[in-house]
C-alpha atoms as a PDB file:
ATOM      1  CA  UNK A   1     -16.028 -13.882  -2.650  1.00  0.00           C
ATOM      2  CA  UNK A   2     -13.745 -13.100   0.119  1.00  0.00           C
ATOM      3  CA  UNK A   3     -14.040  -9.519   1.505  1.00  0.00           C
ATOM      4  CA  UNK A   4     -11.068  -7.376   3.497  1.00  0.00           C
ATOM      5  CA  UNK A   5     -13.212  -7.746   6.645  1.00  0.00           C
ATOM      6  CA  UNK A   6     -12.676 -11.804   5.840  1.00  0.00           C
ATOM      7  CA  UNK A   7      -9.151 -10.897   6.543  1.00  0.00           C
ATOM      8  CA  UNK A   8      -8.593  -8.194   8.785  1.00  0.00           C
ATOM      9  CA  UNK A   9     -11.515  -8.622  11.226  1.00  0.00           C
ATOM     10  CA  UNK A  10     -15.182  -7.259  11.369  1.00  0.00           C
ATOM     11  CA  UNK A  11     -14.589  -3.723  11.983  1.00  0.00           C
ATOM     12  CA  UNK A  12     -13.697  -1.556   9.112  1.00  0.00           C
ATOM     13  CA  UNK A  13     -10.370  -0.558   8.157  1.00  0.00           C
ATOM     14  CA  UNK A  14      -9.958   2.467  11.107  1.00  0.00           C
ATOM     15  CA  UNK A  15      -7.923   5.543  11.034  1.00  0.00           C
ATOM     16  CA  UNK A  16      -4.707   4.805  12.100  1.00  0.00           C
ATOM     17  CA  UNK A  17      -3.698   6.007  15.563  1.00  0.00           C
ATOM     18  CA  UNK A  18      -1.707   3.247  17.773  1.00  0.00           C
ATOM     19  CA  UNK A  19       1.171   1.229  16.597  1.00  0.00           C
ATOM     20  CA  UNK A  20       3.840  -0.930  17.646  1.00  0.00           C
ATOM     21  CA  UNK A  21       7.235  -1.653  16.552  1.00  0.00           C
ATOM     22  CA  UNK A  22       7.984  -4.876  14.708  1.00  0.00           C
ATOM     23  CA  UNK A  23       3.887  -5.758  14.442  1.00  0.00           C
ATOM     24  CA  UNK A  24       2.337  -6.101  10.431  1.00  0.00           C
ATOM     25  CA  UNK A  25      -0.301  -3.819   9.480  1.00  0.00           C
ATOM     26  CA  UNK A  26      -2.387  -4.145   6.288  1.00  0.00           C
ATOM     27  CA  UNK A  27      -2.463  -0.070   5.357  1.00  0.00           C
ATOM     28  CA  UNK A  28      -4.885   1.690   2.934  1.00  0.00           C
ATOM     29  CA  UNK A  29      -4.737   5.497   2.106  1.00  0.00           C
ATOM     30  CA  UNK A  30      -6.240   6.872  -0.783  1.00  0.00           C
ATOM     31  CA  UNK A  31      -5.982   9.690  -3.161  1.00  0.00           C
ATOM     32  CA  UNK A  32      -7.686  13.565  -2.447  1.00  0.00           C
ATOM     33  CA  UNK A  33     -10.832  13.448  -3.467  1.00  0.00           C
ATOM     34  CA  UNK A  34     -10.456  10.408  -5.168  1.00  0.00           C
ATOM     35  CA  UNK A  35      -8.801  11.291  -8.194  1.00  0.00           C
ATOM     36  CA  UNK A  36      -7.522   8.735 -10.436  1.00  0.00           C
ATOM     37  CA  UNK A  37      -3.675   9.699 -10.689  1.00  0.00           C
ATOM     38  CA  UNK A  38      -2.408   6.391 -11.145  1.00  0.00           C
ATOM     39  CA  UNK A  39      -4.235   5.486 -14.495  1.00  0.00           C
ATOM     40  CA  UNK A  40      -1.384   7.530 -16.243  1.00  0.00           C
ATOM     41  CA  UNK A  41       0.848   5.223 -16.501  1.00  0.00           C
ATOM     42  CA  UNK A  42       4.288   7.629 -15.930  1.00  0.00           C
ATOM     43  CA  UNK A  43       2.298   8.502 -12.376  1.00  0.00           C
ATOM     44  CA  UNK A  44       2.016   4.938 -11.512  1.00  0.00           C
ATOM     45  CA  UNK A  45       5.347   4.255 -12.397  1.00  0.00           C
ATOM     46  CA  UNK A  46       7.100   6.516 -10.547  1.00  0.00           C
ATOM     47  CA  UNK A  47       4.981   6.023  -7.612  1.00  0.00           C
ATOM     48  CA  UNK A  48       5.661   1.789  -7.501  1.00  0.00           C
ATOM     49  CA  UNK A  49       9.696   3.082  -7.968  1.00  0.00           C
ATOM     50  CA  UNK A  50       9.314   4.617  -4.811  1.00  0.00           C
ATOM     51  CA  UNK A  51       7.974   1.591  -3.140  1.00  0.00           C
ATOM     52  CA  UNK A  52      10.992  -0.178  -3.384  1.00  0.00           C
ATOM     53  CA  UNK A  53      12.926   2.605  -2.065  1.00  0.00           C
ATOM     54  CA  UNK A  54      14.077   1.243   1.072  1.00  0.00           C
ATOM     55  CA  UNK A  55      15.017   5.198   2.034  1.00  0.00           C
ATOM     56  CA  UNK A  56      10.914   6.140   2.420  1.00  0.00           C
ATOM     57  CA  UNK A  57      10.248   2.925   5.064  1.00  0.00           C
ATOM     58  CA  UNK A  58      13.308   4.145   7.452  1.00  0.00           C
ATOM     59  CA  UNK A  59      13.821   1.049   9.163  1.00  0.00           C
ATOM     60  CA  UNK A  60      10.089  -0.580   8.237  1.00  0.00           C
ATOM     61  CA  UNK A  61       9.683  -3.192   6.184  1.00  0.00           C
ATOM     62  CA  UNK A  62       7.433  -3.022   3.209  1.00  0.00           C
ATOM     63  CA  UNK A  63       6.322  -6.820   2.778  1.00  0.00           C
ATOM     64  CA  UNK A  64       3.331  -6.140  -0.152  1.00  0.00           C
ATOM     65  CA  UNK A  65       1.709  -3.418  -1.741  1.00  0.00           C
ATOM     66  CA  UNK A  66      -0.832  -2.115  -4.903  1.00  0.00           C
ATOM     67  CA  UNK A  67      -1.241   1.263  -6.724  1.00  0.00           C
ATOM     68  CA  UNK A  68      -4.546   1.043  -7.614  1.00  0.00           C
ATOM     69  CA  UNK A  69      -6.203   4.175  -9.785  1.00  0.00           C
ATOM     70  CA  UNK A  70      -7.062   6.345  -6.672  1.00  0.00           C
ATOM     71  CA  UNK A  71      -5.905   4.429  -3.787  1.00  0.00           C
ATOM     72  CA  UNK A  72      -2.686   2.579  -2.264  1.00  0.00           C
ATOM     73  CA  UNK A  73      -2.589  -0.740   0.001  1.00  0.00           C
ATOM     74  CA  UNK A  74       0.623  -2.033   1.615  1.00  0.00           C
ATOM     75  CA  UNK A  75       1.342  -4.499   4.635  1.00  0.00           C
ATOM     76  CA  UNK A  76       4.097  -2.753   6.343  1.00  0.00           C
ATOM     77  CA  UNK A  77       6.211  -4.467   9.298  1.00  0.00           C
ATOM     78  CA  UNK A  78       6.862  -1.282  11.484  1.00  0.00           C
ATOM     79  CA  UNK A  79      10.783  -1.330  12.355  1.00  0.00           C
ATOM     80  CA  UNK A  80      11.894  -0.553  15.937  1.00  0.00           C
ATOM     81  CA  UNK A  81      10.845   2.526  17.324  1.00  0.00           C
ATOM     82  CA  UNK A  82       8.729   3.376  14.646  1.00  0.00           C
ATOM     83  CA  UNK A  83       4.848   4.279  14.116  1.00  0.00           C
ATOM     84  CA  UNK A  84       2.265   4.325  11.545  1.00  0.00           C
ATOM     85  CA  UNK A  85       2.063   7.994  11.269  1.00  0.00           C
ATOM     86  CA  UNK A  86       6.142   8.332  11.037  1.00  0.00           C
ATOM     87  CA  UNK A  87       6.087   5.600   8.306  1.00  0.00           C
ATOM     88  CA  UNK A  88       2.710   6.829   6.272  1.00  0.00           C
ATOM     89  CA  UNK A  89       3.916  10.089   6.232  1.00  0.00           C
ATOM     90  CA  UNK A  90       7.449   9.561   4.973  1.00  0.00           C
ATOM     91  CA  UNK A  91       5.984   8.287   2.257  1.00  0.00           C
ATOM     92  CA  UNK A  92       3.242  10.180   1.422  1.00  0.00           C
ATOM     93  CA  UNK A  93       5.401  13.137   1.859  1.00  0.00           C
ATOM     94  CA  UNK A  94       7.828  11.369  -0.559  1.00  0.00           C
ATOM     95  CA  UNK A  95       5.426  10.433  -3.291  1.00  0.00           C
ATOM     96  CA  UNK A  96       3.622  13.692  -3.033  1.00  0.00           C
ATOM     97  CA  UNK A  97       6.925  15.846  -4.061  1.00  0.00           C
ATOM     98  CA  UNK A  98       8.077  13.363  -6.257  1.00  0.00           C
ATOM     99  CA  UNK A  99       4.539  13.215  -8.210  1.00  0.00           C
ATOM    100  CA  UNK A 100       4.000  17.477  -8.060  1.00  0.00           C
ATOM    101  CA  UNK A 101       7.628  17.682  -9.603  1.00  0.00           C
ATOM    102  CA  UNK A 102       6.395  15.301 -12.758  1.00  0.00           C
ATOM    103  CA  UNK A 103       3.028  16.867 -12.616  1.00  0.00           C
ATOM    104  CA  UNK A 104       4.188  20.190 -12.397  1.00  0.00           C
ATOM    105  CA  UNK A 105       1.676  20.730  -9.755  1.00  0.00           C
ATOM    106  CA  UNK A 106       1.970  21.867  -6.273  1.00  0.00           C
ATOM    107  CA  UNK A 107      -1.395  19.946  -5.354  1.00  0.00           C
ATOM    108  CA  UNK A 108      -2.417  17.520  -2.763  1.00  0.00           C
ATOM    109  CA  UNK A 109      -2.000  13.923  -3.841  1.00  0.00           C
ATOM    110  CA  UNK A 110      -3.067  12.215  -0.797  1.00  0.00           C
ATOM    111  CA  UNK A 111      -5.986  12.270   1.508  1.00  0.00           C
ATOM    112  CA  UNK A 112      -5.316  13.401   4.905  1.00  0.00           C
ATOM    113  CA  UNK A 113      -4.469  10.398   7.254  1.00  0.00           C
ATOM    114  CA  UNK A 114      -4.655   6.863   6.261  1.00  0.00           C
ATOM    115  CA  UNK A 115      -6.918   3.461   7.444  1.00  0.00           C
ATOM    116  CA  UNK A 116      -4.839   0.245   9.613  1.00  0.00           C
ATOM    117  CA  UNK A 117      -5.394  -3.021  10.513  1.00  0.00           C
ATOM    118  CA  UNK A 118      -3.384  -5.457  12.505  1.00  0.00           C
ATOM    119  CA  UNK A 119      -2.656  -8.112  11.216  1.00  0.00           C
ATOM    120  CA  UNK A 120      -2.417 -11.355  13.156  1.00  0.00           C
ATOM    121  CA  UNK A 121       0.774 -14.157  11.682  1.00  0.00           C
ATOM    122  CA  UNK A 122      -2.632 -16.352  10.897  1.00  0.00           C
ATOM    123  CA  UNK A 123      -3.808 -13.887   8.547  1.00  0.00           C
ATOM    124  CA  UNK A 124      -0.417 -12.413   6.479  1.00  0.00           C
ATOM    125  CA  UNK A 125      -0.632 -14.275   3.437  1.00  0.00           C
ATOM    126  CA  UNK A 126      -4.286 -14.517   3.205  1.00  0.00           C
ATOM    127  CA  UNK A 127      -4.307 -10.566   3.904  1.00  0.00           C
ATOM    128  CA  UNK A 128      -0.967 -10.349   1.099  1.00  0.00           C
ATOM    129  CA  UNK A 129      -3.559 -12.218  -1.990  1.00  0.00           C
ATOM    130  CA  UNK A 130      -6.252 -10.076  -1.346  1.00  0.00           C
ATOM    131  CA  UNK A 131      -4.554  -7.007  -1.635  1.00  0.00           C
ATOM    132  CA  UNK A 132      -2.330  -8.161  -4.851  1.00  0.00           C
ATOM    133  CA  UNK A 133      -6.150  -9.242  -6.164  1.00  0.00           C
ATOM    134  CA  UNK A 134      -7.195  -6.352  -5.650  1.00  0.00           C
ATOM    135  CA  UNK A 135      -6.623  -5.248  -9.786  1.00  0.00           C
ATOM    136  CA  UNK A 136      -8.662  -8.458 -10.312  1.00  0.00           C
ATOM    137  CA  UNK A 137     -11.684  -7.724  -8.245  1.00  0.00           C
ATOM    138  CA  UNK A 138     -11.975  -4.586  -9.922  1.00  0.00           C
ATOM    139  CA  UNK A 139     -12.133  -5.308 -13.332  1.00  0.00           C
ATOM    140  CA  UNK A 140      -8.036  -3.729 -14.087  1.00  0.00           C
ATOM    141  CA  UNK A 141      -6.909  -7.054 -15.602  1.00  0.00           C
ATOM    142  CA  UNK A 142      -8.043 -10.600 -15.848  1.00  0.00           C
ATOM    143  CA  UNK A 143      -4.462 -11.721 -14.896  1.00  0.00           C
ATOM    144  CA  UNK A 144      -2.541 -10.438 -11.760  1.00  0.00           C
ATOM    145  CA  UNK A 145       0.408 -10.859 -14.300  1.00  0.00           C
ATOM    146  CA  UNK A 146      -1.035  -8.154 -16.622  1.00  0.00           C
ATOM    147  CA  UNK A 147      -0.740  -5.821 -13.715  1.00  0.00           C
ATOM    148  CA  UNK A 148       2.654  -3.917 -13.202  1.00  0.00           C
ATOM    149  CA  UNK A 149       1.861  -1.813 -10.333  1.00  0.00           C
ATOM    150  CA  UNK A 150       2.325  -4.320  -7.338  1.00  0.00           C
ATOM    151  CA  UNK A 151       4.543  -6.265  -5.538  1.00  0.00           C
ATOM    152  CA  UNK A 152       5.157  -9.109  -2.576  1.00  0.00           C
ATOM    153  CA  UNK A 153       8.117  -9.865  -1.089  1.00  0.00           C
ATOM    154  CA  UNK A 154       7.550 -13.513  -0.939  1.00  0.00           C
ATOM    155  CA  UNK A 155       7.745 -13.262  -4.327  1.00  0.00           C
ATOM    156  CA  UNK A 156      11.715 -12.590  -4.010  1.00  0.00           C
ATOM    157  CA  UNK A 157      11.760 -16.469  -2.334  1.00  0.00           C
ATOM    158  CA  UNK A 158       9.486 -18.649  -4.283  1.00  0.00           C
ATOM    159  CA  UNK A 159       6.912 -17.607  -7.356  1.00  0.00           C
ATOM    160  CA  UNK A 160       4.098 -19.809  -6.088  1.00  0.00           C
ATOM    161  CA  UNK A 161       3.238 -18.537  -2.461  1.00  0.00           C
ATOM    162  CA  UNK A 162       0.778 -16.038  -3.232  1.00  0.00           C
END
């Protein structure tokens, strides 16, 4: 079985702390102290809304992504003039109100900072099916399709790419 290293190089995922405009990173940042938010469903669901808000990614491009229980992946194409840190925390930020409102909690949702990869052209779409497997490797579902909380944008141009 493939492993993220398989697709995003030998090192592990690192914390992120250089980025460039218009390059693809495969992002992972994960919940404070691991808490499994996103098995409620209404949690996950508002959460994945917010992914498609094009409002949170201010000029970035958000080409896949995964709510798993305590964790989020995305591949993100940074827009112009843009870094990691602006985009990760726009959304963090975002989900974080957003989730304390429905919660009615004022806690943290997210971990401080978040793990980055760069991801080479080579390695987008096998990067893009291991993070929509992701459910699948850990025991979620036994069909990708059974899964609600994920999305690809290649999806919007053909069904079969991924």
């Amino acid at each position: 079985m493939k492993t993220v290293s398989d697709f995003l190089g030998n090192q592990a995922l690192r914390r992120g702390r250089y980025s460039c405009s218009r390059h693809i990173y495969f992002i992972t940042t994960v919940c404070a102290g691991r808490n499994r938010l996103f098995l409620d469903t209404d949690n996950a669901r508002l959460v994945s809304k917010l992914c498609h808000d094009k409002r949170i990614w201010t000029g970035s491009k958000l080409l896949a992504w995964v709510l798993m229980p305590d964790h989020w992946h995305g591949i993100i194409e940074l827009g112009e003039n843009m870094t990691l840190s602006m985009t990760m925390q726009a959304f963090k930020s975002c989900s974080s109100k957003a989730l304390n409102a429905q919660i009615n909690s004022s806690g943290k949702i997210w971990q401080s900072g978040f793990y980055d990869r760069c991801l080479l052209e080579a390695h987008l779409l096998p990067a893009a099916r291991y993070l929509v497997a992701n459910p699948l490797r850990a025991g979620l579902v036994k069909d990708i399709g059974q899964y609600p909380y994920w999305h690809a944008v290649w999806l919007e141009d053909q069904k079969s790419v991924l």
